[in-house]
PDB file of N, CA and C in Angstrom:
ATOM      1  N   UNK A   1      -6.227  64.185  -6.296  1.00  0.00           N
ATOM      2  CA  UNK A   1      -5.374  63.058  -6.010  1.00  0.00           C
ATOM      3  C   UNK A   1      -5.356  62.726  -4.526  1.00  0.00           C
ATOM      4  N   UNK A   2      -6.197  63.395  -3.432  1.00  0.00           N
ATOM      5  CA  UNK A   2      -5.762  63.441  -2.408  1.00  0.00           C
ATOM      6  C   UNK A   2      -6.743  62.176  -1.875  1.00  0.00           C
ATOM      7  N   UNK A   3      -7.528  61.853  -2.226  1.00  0.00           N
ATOM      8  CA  UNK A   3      -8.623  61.001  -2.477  1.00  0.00           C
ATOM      9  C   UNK A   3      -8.315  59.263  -2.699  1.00  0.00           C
ATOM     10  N   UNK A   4      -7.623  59.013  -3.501  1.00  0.00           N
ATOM     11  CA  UNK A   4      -6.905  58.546  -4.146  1.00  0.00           C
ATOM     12  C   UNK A   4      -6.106  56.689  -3.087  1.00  0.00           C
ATOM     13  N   UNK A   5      -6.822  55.858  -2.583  1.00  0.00           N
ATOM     14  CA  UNK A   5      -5.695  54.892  -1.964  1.00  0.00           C
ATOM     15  C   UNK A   5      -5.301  54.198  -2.957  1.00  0.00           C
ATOM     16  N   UNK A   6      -4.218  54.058  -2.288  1.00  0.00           N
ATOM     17  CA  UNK A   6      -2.664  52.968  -3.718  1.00  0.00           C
ATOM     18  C   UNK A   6      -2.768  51.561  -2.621  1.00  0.00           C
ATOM     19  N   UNK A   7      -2.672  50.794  -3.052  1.00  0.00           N
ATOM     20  CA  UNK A   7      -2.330  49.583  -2.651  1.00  0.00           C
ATOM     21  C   UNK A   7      -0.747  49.157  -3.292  1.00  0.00           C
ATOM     22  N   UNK A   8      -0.034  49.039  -2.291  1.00  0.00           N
ATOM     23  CA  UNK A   8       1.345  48.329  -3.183  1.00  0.00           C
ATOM     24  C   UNK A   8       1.171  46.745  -4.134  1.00  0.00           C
ATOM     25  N   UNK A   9       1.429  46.593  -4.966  1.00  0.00           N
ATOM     26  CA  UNK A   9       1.896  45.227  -5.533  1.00  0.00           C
ATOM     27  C   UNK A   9       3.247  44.634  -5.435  1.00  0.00           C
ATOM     28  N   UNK A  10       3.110  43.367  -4.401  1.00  0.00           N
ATOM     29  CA  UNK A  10       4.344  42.748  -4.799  1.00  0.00           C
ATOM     30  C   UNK A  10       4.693  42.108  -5.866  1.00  0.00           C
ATOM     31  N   UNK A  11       5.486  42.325  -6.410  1.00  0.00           N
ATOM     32  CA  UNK A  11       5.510  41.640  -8.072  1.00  0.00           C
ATOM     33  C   UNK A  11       5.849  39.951  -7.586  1.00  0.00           C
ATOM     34  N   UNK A  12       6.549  40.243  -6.402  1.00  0.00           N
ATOM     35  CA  UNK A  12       7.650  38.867  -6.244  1.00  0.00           C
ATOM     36  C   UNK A  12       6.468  37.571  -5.954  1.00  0.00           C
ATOM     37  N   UNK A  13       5.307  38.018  -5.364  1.00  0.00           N
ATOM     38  CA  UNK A  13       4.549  37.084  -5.321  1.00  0.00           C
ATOM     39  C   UNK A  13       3.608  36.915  -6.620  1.00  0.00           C
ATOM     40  N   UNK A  14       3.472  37.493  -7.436  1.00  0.00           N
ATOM     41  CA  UNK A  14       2.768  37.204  -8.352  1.00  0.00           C
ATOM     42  C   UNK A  14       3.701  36.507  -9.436  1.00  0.00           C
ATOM     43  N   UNK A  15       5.073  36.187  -9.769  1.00  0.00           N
ATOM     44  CA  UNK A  15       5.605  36.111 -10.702  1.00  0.00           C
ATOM     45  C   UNK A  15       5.669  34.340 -10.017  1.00  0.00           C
ATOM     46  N   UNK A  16       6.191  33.546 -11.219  1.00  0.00           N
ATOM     47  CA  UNK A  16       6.281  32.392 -11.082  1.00  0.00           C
ATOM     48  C   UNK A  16       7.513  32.054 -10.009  1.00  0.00           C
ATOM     49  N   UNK A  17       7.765  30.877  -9.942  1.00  0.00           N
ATOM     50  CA  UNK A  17       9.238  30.003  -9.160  1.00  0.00           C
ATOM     51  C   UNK A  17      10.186  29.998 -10.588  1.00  0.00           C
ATOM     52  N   UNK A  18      10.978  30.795  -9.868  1.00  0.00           N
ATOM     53  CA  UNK A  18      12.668  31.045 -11.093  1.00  0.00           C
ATOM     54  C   UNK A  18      13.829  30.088 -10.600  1.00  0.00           C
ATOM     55  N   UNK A  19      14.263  29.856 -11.859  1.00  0.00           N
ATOM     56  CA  UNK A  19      15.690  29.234 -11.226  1.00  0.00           C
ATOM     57  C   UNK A  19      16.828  29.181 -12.353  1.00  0.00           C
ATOM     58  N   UNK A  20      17.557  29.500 -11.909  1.00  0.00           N
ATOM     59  CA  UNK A  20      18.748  30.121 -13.010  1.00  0.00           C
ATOM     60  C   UNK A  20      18.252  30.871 -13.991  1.00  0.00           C
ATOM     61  N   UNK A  21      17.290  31.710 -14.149  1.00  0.00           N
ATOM     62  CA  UNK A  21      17.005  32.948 -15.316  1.00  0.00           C
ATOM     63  C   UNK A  21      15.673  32.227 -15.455  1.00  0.00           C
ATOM     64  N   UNK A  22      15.210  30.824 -15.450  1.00  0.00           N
ATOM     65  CA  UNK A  22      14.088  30.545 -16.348  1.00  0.00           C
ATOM     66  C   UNK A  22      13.138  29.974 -14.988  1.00  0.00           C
ATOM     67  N   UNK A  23      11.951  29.557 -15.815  1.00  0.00           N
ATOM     68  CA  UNK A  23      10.639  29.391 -14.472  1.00  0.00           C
ATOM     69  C   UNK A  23      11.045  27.829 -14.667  1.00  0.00           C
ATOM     70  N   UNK A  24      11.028  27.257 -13.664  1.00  0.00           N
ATOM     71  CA  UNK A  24      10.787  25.930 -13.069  1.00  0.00           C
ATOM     72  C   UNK A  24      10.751  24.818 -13.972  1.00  0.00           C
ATOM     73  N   UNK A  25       9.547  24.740 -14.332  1.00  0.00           N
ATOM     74  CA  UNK A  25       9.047  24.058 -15.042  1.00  0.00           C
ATOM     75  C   UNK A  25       9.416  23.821 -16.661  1.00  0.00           C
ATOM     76  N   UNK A  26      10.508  24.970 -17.347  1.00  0.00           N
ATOM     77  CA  UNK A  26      10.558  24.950 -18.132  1.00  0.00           C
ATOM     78  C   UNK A  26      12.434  24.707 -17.911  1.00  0.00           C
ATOM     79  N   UNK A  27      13.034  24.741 -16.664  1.00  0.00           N
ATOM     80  CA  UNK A  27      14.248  24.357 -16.474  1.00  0.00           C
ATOM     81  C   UNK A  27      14.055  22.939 -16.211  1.00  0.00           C
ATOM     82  N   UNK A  28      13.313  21.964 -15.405  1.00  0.00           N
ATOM     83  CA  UNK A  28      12.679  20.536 -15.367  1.00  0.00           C
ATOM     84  C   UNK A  28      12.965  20.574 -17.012  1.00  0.00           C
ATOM     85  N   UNK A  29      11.826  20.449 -17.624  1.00  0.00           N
ATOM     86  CA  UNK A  29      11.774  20.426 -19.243  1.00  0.00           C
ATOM     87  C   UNK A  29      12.818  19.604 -20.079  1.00  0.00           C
ATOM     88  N   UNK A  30      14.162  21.115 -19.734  1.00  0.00           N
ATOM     89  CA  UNK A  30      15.240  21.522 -20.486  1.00  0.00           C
ATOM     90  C   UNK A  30      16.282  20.211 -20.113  1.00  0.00           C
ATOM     91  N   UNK A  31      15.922  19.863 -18.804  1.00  0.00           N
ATOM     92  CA  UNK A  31      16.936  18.811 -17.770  1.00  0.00           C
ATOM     93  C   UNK A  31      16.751  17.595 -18.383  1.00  0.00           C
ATOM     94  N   UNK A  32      15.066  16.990 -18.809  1.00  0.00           N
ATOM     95  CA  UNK A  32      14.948  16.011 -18.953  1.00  0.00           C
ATOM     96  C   UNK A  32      15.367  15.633 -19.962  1.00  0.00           C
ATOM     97  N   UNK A  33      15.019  16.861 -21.438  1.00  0.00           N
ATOM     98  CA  UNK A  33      14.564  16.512 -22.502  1.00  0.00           C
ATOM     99  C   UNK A  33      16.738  16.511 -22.435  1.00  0.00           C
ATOM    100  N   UNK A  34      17.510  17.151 -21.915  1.00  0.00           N
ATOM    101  CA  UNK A  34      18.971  17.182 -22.415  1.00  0.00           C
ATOM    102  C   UNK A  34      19.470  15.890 -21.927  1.00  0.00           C
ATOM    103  N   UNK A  35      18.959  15.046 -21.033  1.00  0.00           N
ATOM    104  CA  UNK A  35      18.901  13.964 -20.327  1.00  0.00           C
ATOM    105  C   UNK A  35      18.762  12.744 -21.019  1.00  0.00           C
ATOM    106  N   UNK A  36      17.633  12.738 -22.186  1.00  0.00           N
ATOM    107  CA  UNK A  36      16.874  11.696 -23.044  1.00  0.00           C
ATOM    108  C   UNK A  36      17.922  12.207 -24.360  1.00  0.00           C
ATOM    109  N   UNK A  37      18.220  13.378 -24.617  1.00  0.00           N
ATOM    110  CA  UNK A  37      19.573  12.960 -25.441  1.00  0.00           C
ATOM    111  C   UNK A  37      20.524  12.720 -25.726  1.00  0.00           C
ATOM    112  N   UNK A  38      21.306  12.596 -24.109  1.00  0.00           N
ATOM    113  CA  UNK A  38      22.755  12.607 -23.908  1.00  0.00           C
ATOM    114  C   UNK A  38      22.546  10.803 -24.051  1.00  0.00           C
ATOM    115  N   UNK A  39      21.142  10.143 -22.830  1.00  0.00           N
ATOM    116  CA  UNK A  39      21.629   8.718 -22.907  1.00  0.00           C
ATOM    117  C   UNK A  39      21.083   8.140 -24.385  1.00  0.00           C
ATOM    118  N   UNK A  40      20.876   8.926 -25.599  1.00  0.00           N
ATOM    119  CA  UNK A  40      20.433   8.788 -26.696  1.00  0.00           C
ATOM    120  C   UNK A  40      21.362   8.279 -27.672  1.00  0.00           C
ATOM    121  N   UNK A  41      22.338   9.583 -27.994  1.00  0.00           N
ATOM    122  CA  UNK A  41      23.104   9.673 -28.815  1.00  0.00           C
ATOM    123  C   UNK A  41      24.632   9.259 -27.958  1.00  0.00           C
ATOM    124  N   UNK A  42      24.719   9.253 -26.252  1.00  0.00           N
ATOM    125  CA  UNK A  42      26.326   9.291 -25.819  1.00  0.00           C
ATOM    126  C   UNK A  42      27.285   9.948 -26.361  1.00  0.00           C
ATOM    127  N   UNK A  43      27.021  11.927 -25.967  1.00  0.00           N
ATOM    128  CA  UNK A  43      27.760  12.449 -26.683  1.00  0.00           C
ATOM    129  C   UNK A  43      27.478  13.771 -25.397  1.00  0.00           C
ATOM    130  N   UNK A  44      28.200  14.490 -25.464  1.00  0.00           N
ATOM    131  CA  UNK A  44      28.576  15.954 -24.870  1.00  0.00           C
ATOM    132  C   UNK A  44      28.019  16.734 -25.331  1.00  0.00           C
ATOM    133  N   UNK A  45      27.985  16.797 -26.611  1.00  0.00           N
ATOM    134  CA  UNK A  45      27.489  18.276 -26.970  1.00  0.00           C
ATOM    135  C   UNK A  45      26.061  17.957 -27.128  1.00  0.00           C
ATOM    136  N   UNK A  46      25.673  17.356 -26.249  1.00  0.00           N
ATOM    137  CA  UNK A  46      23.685  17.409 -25.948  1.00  0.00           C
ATOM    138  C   UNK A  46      24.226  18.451 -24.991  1.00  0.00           C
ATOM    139  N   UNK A  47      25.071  18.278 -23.734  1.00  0.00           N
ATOM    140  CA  UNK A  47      25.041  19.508 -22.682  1.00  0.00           C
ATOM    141  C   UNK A  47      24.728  20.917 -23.074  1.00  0.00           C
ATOM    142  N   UNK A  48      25.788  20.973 -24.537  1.00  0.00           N
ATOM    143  CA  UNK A  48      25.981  22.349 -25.486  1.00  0.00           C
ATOM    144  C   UNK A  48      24.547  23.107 -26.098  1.00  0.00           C
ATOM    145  N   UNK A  49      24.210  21.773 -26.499  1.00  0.00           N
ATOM    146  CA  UNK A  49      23.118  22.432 -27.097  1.00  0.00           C
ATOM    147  C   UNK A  49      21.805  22.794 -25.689  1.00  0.00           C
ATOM    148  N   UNK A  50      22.050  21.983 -24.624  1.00  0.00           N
ATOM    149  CA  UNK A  50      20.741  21.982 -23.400  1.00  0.00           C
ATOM    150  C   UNK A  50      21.222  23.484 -22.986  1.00  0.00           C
ATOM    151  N   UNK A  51      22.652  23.999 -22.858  1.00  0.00           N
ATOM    152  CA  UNK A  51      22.707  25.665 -22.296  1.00  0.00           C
ATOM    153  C   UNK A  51      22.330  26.477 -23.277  1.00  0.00           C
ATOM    154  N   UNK A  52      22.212  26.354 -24.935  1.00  0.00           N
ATOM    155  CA  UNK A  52      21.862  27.043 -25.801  1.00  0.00           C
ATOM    156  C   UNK A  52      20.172  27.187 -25.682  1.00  0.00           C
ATOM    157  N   UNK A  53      19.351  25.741 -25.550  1.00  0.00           N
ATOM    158  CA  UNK A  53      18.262  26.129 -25.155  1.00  0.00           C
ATOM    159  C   UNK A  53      18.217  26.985 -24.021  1.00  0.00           C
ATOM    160  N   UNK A  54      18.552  26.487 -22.850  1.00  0.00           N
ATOM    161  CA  UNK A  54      18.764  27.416 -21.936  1.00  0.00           C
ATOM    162  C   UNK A  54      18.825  28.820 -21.751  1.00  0.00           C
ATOM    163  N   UNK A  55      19.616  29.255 -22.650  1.00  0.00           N
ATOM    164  CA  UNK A  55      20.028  30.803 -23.073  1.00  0.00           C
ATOM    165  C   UNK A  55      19.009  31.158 -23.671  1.00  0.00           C
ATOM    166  N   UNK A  56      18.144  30.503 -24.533  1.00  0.00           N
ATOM    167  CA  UNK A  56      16.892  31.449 -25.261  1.00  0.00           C
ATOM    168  C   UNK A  56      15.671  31.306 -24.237  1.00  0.00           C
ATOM    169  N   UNK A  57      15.896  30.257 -23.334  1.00  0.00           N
ATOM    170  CA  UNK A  57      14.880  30.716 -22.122  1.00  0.00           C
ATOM    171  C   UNK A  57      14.877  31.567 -21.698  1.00  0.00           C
ATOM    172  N   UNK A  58      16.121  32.383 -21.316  1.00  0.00           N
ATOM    173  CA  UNK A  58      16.387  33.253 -20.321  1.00  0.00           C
ATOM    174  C   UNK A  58      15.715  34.268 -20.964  1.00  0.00           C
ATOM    175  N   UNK A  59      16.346  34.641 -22.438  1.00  0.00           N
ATOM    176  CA  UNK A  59      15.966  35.464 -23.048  1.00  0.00           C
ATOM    177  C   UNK A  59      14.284  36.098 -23.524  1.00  0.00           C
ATOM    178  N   UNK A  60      13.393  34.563 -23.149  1.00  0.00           N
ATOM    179  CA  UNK A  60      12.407  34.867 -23.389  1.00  0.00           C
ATOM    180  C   UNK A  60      11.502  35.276 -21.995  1.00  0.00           C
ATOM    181  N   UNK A  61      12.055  34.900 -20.906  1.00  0.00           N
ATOM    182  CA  UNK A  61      11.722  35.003 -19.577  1.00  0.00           C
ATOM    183  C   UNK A  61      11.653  36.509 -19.085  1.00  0.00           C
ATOM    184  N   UNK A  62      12.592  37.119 -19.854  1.00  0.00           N
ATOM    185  CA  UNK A  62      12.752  38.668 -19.603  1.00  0.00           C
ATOM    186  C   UNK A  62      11.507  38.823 -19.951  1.00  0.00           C
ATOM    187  N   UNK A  63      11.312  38.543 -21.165  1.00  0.00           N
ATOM    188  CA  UNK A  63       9.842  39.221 -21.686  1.00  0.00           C
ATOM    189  C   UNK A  63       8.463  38.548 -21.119  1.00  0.00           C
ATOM    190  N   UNK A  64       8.511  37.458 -20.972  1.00  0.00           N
ATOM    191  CA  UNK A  64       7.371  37.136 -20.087  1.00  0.00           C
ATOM    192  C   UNK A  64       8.008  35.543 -19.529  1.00  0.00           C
ATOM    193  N   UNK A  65       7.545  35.736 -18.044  1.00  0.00           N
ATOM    194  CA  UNK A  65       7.737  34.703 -17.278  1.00  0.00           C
ATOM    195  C   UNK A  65       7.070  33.684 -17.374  1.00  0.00           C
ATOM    196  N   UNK A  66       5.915  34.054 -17.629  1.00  0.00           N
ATOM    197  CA  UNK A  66       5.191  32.509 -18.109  1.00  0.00           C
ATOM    198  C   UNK A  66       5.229  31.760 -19.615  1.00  0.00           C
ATOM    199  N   UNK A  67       6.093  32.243 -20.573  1.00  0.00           N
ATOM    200  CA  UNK A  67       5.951  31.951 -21.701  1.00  0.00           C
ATOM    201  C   UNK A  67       5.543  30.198 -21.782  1.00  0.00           C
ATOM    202  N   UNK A  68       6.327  29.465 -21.505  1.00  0.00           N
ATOM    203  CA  UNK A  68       6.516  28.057 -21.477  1.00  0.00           C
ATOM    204  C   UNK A  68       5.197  27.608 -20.833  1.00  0.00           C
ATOM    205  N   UNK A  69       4.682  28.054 -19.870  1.00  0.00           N
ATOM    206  CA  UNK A  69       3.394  27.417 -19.281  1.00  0.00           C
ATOM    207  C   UNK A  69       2.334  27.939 -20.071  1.00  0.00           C
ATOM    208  N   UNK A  70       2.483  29.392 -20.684  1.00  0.00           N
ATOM    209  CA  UNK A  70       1.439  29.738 -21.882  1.00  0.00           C
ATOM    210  C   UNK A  70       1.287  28.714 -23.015  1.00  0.00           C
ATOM    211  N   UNK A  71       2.565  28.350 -23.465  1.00  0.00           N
ATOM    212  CA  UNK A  71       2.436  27.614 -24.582  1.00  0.00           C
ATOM    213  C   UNK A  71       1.922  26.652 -23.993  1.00  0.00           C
ATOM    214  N   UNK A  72       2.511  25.461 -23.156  1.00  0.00           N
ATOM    215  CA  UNK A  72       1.765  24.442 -22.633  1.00  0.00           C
ATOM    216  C   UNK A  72       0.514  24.125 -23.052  1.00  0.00           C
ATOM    217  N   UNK A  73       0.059  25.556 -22.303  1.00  0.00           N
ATOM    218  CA  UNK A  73      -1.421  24.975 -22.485  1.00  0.00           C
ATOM    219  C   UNK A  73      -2.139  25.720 -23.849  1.00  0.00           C
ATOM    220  N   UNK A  74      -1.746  26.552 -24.605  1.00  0.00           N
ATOM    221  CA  UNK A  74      -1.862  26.404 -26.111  1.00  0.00           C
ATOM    222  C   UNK A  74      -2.075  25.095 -26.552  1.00  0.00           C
ATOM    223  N   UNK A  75      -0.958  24.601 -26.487  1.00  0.00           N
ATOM    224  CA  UNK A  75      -0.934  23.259 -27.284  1.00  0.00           C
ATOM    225  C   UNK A  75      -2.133  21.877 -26.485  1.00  0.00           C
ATOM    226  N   UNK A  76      -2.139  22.363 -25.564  1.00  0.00           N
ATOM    227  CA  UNK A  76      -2.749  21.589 -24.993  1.00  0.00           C
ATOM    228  C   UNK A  76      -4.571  21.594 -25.613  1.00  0.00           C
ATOM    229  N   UNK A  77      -4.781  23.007 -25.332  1.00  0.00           N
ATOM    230  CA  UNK A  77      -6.301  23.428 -25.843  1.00  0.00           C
ATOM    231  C   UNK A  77      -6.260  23.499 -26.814  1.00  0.00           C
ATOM    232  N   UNK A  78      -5.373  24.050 -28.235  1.00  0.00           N
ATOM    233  CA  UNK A  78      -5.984  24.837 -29.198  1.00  0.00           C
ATOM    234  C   UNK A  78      -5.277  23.866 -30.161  1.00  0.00           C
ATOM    235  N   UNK A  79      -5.383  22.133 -30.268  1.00  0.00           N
ATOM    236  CA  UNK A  79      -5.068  21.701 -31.041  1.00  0.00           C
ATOM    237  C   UNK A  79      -5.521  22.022 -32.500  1.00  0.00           C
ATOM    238  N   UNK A  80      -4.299  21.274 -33.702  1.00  0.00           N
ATOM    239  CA  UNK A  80      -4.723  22.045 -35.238  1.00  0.00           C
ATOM    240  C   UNK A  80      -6.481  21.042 -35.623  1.00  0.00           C
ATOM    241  N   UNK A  81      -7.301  21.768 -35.987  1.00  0.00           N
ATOM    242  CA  UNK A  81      -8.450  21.171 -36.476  1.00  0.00           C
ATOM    243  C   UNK A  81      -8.144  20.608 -37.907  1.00  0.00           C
ATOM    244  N   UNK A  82      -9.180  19.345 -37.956  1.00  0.00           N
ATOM    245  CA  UNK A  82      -9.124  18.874 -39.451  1.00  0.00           C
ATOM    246  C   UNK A  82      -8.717  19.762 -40.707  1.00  0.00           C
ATOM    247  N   UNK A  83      -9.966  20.544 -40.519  1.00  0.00           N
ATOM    248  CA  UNK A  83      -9.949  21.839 -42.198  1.00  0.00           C
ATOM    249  C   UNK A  83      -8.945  22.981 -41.545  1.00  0.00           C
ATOM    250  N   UNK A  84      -7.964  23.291 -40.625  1.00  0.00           N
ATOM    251  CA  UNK A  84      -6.791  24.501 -40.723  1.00  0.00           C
ATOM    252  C   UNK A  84      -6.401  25.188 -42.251  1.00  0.00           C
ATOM    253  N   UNK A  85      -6.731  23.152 -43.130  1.00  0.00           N
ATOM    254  CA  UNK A  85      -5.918  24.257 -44.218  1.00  0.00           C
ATOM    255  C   UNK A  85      -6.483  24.785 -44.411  1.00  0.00           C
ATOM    256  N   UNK A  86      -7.971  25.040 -44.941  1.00  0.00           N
ATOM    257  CA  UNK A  86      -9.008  25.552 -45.429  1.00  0.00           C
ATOM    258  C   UNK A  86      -9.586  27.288 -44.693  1.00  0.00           C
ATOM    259  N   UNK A  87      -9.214  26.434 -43.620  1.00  0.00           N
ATOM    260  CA  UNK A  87     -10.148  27.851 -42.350  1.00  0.00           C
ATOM    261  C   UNK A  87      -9.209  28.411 -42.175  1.00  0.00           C
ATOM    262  N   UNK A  88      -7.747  28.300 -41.991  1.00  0.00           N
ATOM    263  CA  UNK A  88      -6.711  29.052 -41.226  1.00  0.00           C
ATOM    264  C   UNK A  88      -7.034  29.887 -40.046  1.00  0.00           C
ATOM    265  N   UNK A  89      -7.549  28.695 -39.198  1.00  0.00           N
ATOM    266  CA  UNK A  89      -7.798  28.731 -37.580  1.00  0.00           C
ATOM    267  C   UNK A  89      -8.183  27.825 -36.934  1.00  0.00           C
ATOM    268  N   UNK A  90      -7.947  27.845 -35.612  1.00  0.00           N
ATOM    269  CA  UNK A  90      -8.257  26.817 -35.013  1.00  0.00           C
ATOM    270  C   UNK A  90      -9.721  26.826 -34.239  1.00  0.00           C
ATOM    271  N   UNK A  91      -9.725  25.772 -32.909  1.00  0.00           N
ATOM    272  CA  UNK A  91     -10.995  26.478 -32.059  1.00  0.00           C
ATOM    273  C   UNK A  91     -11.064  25.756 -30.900  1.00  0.00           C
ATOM    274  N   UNK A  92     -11.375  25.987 -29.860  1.00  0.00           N
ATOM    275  CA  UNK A  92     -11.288  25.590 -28.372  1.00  0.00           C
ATOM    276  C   UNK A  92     -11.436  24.325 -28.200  1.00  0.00           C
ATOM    277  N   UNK A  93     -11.030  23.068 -27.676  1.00  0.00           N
ATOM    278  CA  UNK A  93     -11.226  21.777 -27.272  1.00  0.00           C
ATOM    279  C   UNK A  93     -12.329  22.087 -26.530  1.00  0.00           C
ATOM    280  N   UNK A  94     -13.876  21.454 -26.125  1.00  0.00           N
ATOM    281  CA  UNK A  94     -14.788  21.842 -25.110  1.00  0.00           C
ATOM    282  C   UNK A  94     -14.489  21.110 -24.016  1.00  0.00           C
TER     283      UNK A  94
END
């Protein structure tokens, strides 16, 4: 072991931009999309339900910080193909 160099990792730079429990981009998201339903419906409990999303952000953020930008681009690349029903799979946009 004496052999051996460690390099430290800062985690803080590798992890995304946080803000209130969730990454950025997925608090933007949460703002707009609670935004497009409050001037939708003109009602309050869009707020209710925007901290409930909220709360399962947080919750999923523990487990991975990028979840929301993972999916992103899931959906983005790995749209459903014609035959899914058939194949039950998808396959890369080129």
């Amino acid at each position: 072991m004496a052999g051996v160099d460690r390099d430290p990792l800062f985690v803080a730079l590798t992890r995304p931009q946080m803000f209130a429990g969730v990454t950025y981009s997925y608090f933007v998201a949460n703002a707009v999309i609670a935004t497009e339903l409050f001037l939708i419906f003109r009602t309050v409990w869009v707020l209710l339900a925007a901290v409930v999303v909220h709360l399962a952000g947080m919750v999923l953020c523990l487990r991975e910080p990028r979840f929301f930008d993972l999916w992103l681009t899931r959906v983005g690349r790995c749209p459903r193909v014609k035959n899914y029903s058939i194949w039950r799979c998808n396959s890369y946009r080129p």
